[in-house]
Each structure stands twice: as C-alpha cells, then as structure tokens.
Protein backbone atom coordinates (compact mmCIF):
# COMPACT_ATOMS: atom_id res chain seq x y z
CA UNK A 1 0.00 0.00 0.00
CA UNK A 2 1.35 3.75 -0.67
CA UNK A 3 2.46 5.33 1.98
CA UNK A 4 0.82 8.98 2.82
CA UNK A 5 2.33 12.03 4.80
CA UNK A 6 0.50 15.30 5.71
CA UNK A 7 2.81 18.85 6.09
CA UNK A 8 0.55 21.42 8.56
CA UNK A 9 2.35 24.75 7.07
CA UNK A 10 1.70 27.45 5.12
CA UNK A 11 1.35 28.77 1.61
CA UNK A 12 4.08 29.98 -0.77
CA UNK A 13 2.31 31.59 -3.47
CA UNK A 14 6.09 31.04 -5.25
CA UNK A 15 6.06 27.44 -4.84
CA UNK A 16 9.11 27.06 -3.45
CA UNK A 17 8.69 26.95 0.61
CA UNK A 18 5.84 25.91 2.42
CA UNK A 19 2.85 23.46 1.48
CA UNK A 20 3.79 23.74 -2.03
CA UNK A 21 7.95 22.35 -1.74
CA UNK A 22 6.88 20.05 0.80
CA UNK A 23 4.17 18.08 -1.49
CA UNK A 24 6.59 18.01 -4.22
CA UNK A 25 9.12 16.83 -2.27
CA UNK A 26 6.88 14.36 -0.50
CA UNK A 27 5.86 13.14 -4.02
CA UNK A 28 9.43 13.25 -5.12
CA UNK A 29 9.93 11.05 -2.35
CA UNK A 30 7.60 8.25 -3.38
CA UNK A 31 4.81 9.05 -0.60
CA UNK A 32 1.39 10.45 -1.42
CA UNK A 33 1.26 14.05 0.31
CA UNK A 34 -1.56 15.44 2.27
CA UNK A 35 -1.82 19.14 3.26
CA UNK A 36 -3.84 21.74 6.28
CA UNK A 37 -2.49 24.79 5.49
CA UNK A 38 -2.20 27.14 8.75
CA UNK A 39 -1.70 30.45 6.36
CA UNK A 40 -2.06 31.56 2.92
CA UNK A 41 1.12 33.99 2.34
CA UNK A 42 1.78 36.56 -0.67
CA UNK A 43 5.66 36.16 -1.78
CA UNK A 44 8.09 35.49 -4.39
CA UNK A 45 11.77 35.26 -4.17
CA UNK A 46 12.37 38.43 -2.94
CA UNK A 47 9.74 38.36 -0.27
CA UNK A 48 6.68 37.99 2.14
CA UNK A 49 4.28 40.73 1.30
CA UNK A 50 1.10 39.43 3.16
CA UNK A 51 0.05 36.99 5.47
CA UNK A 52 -3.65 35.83 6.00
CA UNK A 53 -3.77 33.20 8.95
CA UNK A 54 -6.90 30.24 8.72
CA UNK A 55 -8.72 30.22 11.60
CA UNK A 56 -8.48 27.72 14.48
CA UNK A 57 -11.76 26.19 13.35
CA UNK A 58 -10.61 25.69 9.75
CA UNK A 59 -7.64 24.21 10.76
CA UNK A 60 -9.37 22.05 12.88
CA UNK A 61 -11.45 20.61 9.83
CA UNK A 62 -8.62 20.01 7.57
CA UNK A 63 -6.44 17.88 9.92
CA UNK A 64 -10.44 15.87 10.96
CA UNK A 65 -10.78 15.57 7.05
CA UNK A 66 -7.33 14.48 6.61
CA UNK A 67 -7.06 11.79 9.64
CA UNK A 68 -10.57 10.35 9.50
CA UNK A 69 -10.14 9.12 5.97
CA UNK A 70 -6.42 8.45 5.18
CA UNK A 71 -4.45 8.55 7.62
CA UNK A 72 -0.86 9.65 7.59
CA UNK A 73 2.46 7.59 7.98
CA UNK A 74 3.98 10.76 8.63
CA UNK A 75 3.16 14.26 9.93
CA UNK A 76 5.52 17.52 8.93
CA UNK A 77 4.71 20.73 11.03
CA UNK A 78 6.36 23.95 9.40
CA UNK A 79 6.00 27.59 9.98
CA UNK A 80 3.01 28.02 12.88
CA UNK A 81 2.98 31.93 13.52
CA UNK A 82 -0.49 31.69 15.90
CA UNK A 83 -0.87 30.29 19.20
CA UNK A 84 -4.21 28.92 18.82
CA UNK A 85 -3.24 26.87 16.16
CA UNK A 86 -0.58 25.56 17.49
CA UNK A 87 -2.76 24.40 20.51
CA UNK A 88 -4.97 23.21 17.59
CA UNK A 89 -2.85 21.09 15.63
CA UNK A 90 -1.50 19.73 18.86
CA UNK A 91 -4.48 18.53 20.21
CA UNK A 92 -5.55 16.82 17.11
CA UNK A 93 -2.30 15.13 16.83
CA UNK A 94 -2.68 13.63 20.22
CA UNK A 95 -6.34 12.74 19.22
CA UNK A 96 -5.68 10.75 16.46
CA UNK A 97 -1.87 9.73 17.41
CA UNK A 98 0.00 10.70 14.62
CA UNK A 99 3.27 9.48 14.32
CA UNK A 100 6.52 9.98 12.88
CA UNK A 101 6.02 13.93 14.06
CA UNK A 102 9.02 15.94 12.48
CA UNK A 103 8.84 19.59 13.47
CA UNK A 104 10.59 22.25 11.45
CA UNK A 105 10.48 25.02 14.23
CA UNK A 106 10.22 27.82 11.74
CA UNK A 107 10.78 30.97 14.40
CA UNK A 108 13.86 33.06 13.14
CA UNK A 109 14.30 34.00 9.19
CA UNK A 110 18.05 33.68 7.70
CA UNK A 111 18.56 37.48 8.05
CA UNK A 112 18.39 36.81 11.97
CA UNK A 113 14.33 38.60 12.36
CA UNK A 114 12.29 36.77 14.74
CA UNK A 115 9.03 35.20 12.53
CA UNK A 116 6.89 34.67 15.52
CA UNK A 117 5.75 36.16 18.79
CA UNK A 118 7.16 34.91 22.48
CA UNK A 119 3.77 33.59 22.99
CA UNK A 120 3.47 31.76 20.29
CA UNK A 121 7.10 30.58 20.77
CA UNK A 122 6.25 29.24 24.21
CA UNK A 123 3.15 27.11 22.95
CA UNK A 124 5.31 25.43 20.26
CA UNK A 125 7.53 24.55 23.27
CA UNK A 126 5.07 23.70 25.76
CA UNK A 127 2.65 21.90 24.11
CA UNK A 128 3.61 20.84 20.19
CA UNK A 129 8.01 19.77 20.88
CA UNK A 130 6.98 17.06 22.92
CA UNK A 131 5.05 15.20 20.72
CA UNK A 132 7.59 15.31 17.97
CA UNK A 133 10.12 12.02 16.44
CA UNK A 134 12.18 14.74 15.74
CA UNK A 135 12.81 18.82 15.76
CA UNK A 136 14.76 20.18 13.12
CA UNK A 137 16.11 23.91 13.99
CA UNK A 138 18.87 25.94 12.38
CA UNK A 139 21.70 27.27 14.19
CA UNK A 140 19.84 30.69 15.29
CA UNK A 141 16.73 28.93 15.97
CA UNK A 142 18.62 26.73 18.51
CA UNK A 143 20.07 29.80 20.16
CA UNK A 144 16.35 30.67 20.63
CA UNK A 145 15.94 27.23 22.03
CA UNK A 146 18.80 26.90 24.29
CA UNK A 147 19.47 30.54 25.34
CA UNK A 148 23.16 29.92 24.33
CA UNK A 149 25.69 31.30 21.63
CA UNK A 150 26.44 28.61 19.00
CA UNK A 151 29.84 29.42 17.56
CA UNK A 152 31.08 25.59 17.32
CA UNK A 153 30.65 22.14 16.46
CA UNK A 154 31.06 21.44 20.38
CA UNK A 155 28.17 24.29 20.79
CA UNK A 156 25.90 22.61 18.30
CA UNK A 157 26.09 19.26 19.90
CA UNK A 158 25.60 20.76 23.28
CA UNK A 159 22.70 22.87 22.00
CA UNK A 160 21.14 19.33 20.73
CA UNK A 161 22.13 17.77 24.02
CA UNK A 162 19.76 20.53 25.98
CA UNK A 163 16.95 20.32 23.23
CA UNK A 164 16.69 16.46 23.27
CA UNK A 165 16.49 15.91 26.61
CA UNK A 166 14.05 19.02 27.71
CA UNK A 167 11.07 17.79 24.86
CA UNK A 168 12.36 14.03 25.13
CA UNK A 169 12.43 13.68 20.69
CA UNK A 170 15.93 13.64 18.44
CA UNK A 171 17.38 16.55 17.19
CA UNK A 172 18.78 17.48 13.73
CA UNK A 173 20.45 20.37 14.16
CA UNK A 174 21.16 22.19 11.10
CA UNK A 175 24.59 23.90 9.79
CA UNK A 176 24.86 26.82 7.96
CA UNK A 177 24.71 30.52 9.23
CA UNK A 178 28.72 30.39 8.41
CA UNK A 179 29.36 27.68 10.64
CA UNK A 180 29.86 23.81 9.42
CA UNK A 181 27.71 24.96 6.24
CA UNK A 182 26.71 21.87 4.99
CA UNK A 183 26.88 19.54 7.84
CA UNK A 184 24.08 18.71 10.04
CA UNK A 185 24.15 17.27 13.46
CA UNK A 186 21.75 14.07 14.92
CA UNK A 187 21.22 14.04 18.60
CA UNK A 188 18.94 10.79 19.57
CA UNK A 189 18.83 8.93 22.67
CA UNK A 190 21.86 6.70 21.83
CA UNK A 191 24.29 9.45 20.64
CA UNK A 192 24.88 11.61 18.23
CA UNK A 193 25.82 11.58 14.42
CA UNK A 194 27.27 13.89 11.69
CA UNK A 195 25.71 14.15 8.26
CA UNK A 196 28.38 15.94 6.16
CA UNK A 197 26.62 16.85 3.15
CA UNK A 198 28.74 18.70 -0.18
CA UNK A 199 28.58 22.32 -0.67
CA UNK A 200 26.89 23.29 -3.36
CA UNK A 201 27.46 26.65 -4.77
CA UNK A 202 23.79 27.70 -5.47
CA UNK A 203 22.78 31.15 -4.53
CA UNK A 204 18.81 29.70 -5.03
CA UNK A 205 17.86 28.22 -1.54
CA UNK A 206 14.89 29.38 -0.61
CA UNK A 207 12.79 26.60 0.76
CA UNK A 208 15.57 24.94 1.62
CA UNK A 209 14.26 24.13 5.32
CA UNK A 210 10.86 22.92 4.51
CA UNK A 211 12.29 20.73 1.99
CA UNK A 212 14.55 18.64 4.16
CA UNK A 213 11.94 18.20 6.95
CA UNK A 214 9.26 16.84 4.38
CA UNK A 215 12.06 14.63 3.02
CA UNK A 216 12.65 13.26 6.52
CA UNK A 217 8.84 12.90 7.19
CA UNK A 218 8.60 11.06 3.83
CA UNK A 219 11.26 8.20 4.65
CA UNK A 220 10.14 7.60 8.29
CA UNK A 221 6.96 6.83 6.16
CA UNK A 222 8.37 4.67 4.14
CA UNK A 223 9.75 2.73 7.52
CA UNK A 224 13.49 4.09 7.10
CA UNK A 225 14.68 4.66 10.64
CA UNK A 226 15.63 8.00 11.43
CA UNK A 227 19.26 8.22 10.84
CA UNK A 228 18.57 6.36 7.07
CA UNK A 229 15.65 8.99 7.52
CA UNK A 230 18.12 11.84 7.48
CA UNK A 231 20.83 10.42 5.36
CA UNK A 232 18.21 9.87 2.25
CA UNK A 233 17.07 13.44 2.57
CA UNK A 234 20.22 14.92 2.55
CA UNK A 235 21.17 13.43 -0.41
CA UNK A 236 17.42 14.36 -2.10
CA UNK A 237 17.91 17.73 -1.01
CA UNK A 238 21.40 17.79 -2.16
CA UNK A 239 20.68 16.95 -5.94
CA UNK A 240 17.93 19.07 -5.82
CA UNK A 241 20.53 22.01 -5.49
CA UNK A 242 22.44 20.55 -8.15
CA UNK A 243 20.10 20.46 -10.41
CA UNK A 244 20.65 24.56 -10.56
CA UNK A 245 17.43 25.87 -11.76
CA UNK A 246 17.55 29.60 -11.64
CA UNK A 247 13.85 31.24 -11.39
CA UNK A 248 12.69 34.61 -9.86
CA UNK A 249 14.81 37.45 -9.05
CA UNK A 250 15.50 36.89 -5.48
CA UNK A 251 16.74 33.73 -4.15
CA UNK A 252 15.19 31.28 -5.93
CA UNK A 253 13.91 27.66 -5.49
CA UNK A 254 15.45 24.33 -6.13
CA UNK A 255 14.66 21.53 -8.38
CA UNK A 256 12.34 19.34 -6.08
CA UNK A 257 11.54 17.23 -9.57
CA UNK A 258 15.08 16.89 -10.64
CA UNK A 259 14.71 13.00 -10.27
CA UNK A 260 11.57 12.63 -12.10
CA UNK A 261 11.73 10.78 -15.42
CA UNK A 262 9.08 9.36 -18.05
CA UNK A 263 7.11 10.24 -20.40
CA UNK A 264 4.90 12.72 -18.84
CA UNK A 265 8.04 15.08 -18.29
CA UNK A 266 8.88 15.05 -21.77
C-alpha cells in the first residue's frame, strides 16, 4: 500500500517553501502528500508581502478531514505563527496519534528577524516539541531554544544535548549561518551523528528548510529509521541544489523534480 504524509504549514504563493515544496518533495519522495495549510502567504523570491492566517476552526477541519479518511504515515509541522493553532494542531495530533512527528520550528528567518511572537514561541515549546520524532532547527533557531551562543561544532552538539532531553524527541540540528555549512548534526537517545553533506554553490535556496523536513517525514513513512531517515534526505535535497534551476529574481527555489523521469516530463 502507498504510503501517505501530511505537512501542517503554510502557503508559498512562489512554490518554493511551504505546502507547495513540501508536497513536491513528498511526491518526489515516493509518498502520497496530504496538506492543512495554517496560512495563505503573498511572496516570491524576494519576499513575504502578506500573510492571512486560517482560523483555528478551519484548521481544525482540515487535519479531521485528513485523519478520519487516510491517515498519515507521517506528519511535517512547518512555519506556525499563531498560538491557537498551534494548541490546535496539537491537540488533534494527540487525538488521532499521529506518528513519525518531524517539526521544522520555523521561528527566526536567515537574516536573523524573529518570525513569531514569544507567545506563540512558548506554545510550540510547551505543548507541540513534545510530541515530535524529531525537531529540526537551524543554528539561530537553537540559540532561541537553548538561550546559548552557537559558535562551534562542540556548541551545536551541546545545543542538541539541551533540546533532546528538555522535549524528550531527536534533534537534527542544522549547519549553515557560516558555521559547518553543509553539515548537520543528529542528537537521539543513543548518541549523536554527523551528516556531512557537499557544498553546493547555489545562490537559489529558498525553501531549503521545509524541503529537508518533508524529506525526513517522507522516509520515516516509508519505515526508514531515522538516521537512514536523514541520510536519504540529505542526499534528495542535495541533488535538488544541483540540479541549478535559476527562477525569480531573489533567491530562488530548487529543483524538487530533478529525479523525475518518463514520459509525462517530456
């Protein structure tokens, strides 16, 4: 039987962040993708210029629609700017018991700006982190976390150390931000491991976070394990830099479909 997944994020009118990257690269991935979209956004390459938030009732209907007829293997959580719907989606993943949780904790943008409010921050922390497999945060977003200065590979594992034991889940926690670029650390419960990935000089990144979560999500689907989990998406996310498509005038997006072959592409 296919495997499904369901990403709870929001719009990219672009296509290449949000719902829209992580159902191609849940498709990519060989799993059929699911969506509840928490926001509708206006933005391109170069930019948000609107945000319209779905209400906590809406929400609410599109994760019953989604669980009471085909269930997920795999549930992806990105960019949650509200409180109430945080406290939404986390009471409907405890209702139905989703699994393989992986939580992109979207709260700080690459320029450093801070995407959501300390109230909302503390919800994600208090009531959605403990129900995830795993948390996925950048380097800045794990200062947030931790309250700490990450300047290291020592600082990132100790920063994943703190994480992993306060919400009791693994941690991937992500390089970049000038320090170990391309190489991402895995905290679990029996260690830690590095994923060195290649550096890839490709100015066109955007989406770039939402796209590895939704790969992880879509192997622990598939049954991988997590570290198998992690390894797979690196590489998927990895050729999908390669690939070097070049849209928009702002940082672009990547290739999510760079492995798709057949007639239909033609």
């Amino acid at each position: 039987m296919r495997k499904t997944a369901l990403t709870i994020a929001g719009s990219d009118s672009s296509g290449g962040a949000g719902i829209q990257a992580d159902i191609k690269t849940m498709m990519a991935n060989g799993v059929y993708a699911m969506s509840a979209i928490t926001a509708l956004t206006a933005q391109n390459t170069t930019g948000v210029s609107a945000i319209f938030n779905a209400t906590p009732e809406f929400l609410e209907q599109e994760l019953d629609s989604v669980f009471t007829d085909i269930f997920p293997d795999a549930v992806k959580i990105g960019m949650v700017s509200d409180r109430e719907l945080i406290s939404v989606i986390a009471r409907k993943l405890k209702e139905y018991q989703a699994r393989n949780i992986v939580v992109d904790p979207v709260m700080v943008a690459t320029s450093g700006a801070r995407l959501i409010s300390e109230d909302a921050v503390d919800t994600l922390k208090q009531e959605l982190f403990p129900l995830a497999a795993v948390l996925t945060p950048n380097i800045p977003e794990a200062e947030v976390l931790t309250g700490m200065k990450i300047c290291t590979g020592e600082d990132m594992i100790e920063a994943a150390r703190q994480i992993a034991q306060q919400y009791q889940c693994a941690v991937l926690c992500k390089g970049g931000h000038q320090l170990n670029d391309a190489n991402d650390l895995l905290y679990f419960k029996d260690g830690y491991r590095w994923f060195e990935g290649k550096r890839i000089d490709n100015p066109n990144t955007h989406g770039t976070g939402c796209t590895l979560s939704s790969a992880i999500a879509a192997n622990l689907a598939k049954g991988y394990d997590l570290p198998t989990s992690v390894e797979r998406a690196k590489d998927y996310i990895s050729g999908a830099l390669s690939a070097m498509l070049d849209l928009g005038a702002g940082s672009g997006p990547m290739d999510h479909g760079f492995a798709i072959t057949g007639k239909y592409v033609q």
